[in-house]
Protein backbone atom coordinates (compact mmCIF):
# COMPACT_ATOMS: atom_id res chain seq x y z
CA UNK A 1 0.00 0.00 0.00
CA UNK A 2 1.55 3.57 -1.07
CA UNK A 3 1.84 5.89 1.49
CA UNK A 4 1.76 9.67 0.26
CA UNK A 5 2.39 12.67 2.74
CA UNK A 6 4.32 15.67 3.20
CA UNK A 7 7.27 16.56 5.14
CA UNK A 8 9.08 20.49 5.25
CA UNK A 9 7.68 21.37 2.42
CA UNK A 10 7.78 18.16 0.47
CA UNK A 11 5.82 15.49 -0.88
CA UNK A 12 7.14 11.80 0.43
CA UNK A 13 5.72 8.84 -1.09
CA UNK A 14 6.57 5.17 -1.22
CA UNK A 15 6.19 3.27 -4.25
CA UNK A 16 3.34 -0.05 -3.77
CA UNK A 17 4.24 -3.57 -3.64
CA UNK A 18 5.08 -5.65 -6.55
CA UNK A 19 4.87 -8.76 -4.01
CA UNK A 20 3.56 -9.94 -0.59
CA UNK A 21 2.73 -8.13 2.38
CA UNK A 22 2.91 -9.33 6.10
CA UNK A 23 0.02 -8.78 7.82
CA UNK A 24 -0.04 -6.79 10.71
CA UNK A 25 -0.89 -8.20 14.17
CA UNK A 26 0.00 -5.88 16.83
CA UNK A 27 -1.46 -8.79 19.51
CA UNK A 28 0.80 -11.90 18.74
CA UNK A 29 -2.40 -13.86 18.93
CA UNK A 30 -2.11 -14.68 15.20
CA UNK A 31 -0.29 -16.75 13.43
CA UNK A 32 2.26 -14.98 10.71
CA UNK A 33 0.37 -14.20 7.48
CA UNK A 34 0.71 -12.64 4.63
CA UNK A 35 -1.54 -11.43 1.49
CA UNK A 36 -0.37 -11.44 -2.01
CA UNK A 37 -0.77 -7.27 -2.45
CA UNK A 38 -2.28 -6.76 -6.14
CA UNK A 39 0.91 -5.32 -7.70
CA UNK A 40 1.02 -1.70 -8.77
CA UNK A 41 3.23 0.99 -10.20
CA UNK A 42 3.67 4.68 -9.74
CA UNK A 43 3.28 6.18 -13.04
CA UNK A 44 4.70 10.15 -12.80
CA UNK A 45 3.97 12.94 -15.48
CA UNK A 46 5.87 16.16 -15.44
CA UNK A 47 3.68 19.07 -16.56
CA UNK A 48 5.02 21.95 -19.03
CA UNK A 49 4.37 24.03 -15.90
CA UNK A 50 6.74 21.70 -14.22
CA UNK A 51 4.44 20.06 -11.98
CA UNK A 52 4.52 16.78 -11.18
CA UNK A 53 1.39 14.56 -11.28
CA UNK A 54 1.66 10.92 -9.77
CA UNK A 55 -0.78 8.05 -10.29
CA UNK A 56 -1.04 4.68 -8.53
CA UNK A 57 -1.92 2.23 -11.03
CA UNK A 58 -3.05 -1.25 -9.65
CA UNK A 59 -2.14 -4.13 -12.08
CA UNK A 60 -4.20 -7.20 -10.72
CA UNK A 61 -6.67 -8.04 -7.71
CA UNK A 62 -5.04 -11.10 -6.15
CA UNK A 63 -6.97 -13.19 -3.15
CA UNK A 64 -5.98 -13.44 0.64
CA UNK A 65 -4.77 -13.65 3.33
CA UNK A 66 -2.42 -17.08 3.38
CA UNK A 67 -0.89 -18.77 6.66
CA UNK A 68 3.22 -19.44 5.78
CA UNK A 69 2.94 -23.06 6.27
CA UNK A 70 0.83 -23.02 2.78
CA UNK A 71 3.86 -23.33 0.57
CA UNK A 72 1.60 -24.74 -2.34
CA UNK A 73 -0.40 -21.30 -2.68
CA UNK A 74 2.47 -19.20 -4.20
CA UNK A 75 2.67 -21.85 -6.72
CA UNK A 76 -0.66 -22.48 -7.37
CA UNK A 77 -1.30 -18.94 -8.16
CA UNK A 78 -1.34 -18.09 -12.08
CA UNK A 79 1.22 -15.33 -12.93
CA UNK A 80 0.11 -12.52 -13.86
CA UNK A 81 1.05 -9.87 -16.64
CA UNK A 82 1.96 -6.27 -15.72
CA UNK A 83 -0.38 -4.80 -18.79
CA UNK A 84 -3.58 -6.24 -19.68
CA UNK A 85 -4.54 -5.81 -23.66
């Protein structure tokens, strides 16, 4: 998940997952899991006014959440293309 914000005077933002991500359990109740983030891009445009516009472009919905000890699921997913037709 990007995270966009801004910090003495300027804009910080992290790029989005192209993989997994752990999911978070502050309680230690849960086992470790982790969901296959639908990978995305940052696409950036520079104006003529020198601006720069920044859009998140999600690739693929993927499913979720998994426990570690299923090994098989990685596998089982299909792979998936970066640009659909």
């Amino acid at each position: 998940m990007p995270i966009n914000t801004s910090w003495n005077d300027t804009v910080i933002s992290t790029a989005p997952s192209m993989g997994m991500q752990l999911v978070l359990d502050l309680t230690l109740k849960r086992e470790s899991e982790f969901v296959l983030e639908a990978p995305a891009y940052h696409l950036h445009y520079w104006t003529t006014d020198k601006n720069l516009i920044t859009h998140t472009v999600v690739v693929k919905p993927v499913d979720g959440p998994y426990l570690f000890e299923e090994q098989n699921v990685i596998r089982s997913q299909q792979p998936y293309t970066l640009f659909y037709p």
